[in-house]
Structure formats: structure tokens, C-alpha cells
Protein backbone atom coordinates (compact mmCIF):
# COMPACT_ATOMS: atom_id res chain seq x y z
CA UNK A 1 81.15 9.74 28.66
CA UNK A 2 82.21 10.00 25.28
CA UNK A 3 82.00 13.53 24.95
CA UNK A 4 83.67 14.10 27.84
CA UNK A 5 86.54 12.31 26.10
CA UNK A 6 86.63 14.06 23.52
CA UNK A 7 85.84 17.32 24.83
CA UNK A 8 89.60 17.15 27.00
CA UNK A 9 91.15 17.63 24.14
CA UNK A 10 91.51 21.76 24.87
CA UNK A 11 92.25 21.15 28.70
CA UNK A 12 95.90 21.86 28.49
CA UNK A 13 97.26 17.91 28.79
CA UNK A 14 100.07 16.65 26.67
CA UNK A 15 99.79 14.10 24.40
CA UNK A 16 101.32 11.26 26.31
CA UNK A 17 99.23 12.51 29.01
CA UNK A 18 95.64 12.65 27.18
CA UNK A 19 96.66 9.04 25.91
CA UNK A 20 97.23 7.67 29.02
CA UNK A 21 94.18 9.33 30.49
CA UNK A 22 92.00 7.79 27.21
CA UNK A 23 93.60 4.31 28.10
CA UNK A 24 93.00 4.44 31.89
CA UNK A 25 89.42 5.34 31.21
CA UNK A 26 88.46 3.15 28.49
CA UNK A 27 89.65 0.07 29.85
CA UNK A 28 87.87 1.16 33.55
CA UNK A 29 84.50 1.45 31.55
CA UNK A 30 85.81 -1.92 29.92
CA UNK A 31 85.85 -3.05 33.36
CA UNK A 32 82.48 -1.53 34.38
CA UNK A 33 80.59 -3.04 31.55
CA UNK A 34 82.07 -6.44 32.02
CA UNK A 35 81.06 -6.23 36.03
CA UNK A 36 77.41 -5.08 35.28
CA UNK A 37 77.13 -8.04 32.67
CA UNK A 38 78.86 -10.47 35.30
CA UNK A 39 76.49 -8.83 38.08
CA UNK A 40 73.21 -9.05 35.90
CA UNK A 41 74.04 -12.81 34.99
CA UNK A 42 74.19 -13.49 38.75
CA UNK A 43 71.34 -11.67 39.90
CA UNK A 44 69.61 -13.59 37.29
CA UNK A 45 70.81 -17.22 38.61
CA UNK A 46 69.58 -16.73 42.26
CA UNK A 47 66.40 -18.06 43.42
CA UNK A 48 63.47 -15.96 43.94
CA UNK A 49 63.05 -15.25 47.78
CA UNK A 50 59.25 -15.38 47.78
CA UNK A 51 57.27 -18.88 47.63
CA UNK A 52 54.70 -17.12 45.30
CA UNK A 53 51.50 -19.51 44.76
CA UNK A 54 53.85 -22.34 45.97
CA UNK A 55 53.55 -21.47 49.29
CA UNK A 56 50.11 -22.44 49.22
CA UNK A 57 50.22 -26.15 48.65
CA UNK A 58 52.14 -28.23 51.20
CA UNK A 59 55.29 -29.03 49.34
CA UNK A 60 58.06 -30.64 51.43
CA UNK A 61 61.81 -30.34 50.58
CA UNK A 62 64.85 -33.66 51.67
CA UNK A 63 67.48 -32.70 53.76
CA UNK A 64 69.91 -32.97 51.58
CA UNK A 65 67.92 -30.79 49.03
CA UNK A 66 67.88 -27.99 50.81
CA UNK A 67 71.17 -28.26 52.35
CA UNK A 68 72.33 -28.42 48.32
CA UNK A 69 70.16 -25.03 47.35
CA UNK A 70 71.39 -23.19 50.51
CA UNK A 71 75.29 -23.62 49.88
CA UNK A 72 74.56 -23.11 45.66
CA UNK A 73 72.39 -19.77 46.67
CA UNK A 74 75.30 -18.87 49.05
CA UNK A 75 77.56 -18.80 46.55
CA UNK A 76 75.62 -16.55 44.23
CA UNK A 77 75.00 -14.11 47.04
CA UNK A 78 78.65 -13.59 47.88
CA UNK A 79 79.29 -13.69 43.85
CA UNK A 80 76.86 -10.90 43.48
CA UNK A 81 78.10 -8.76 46.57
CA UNK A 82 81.29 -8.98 44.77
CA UNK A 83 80.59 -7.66 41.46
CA UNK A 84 78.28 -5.08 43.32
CA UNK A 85 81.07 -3.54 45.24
CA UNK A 86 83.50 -4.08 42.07
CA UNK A 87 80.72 -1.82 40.21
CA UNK A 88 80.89 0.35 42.83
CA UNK A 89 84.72 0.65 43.47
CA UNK A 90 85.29 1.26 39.77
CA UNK A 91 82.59 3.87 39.42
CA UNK A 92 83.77 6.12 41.76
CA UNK A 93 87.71 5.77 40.94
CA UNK A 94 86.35 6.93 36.92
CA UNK A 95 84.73 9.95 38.51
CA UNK A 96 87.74 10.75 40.83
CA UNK A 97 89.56 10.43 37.56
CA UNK A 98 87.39 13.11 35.90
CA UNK A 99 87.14 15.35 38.54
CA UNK A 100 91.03 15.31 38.83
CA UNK A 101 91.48 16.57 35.27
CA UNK A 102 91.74 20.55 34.42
């Protein structure tokens, strides 16, 4: 990505123009990186779907212990469909960005 920065310099933009296209595109990757930490950080917070050796022995759960996980591992699914489609929305507004350019 960096090279393609600096390899724009010869594609006929002005310099206000080549400034504003470094800004817009370093703070998107900004952006990008922060998302994929954000998204990582959830992914690694959510329970593993598979019992595993647990399933084997005959563990029982309360009500209200389950009720408890269910609304916490809710939450982290929406949170990581979120940053997954922020990832995604940002990723392909940078490459309409570089595709745009001459």
C-alpha cells in the first residue's frame, strides 16, 4: 500500500490534490487497522461453540446462568458482525479510491 502511495506521485494530481488523497487514505487504513484489532479482540472474547471433552461428563447449567451467557454472547456476536462489515465497508471504499485515481 505504501508503494502505491508513493508511486502517485507521477500520476498527474496537484498538490492539494495528492495531499488530500494521502490523508483520505491513511486515516481509512487508520480505520482498517483499528477495526481488525477491535474485530480480533471480539472474536477472541466469544465462547467456543463446541462442548469439546465437556460434553462428555453430565454437567448441568442454572437458569439464570445460561440466560446470563446467552445475552453476554449476544452481544459479542452483533459486536463482531459490526466490525466485520465495518472491515468490509472500508476495504472496498480504499480500493474504489485507488481504482478512481489516474
Amino acid at each position: 500500500m505504501l508503494t502505491a502511495l508513493l508511486a502517485r506521485t507521477d500520476s498527474g494530481l496537484t498538490g492539494t490534490e495528492y495531499t488530500i488523497y494521502i490523508t483520505f487514505t491513511l486515516i481509512f487504513m487508520a480505520l482498517l487497522f483499528i477495526a481488525a484489532i477491535v474485530a480480533i479482540i471480539v472474536v477472541m472474547f466469544q465462547k467456543s461453540n463446541s462442548d469439546g471433552i465437556q460434553g462428555i461428563t453430565a454437567t448441568s447449567e442454572t437458569f439464570f446462568g445460561k440466560n446470563k451467557g446467552r445475552s453476554i454472547e449476544s452481544k459479542l456476536k452483533k459486536w463482531t458482525w459490526i466490525t466485520l462489515i465495518v472491515l468490509g465497508v472500508l476495504s472496498v471504499v480504499i480500493y474504489i479510491v485507488q481504482i478512481m485515481l489516474p
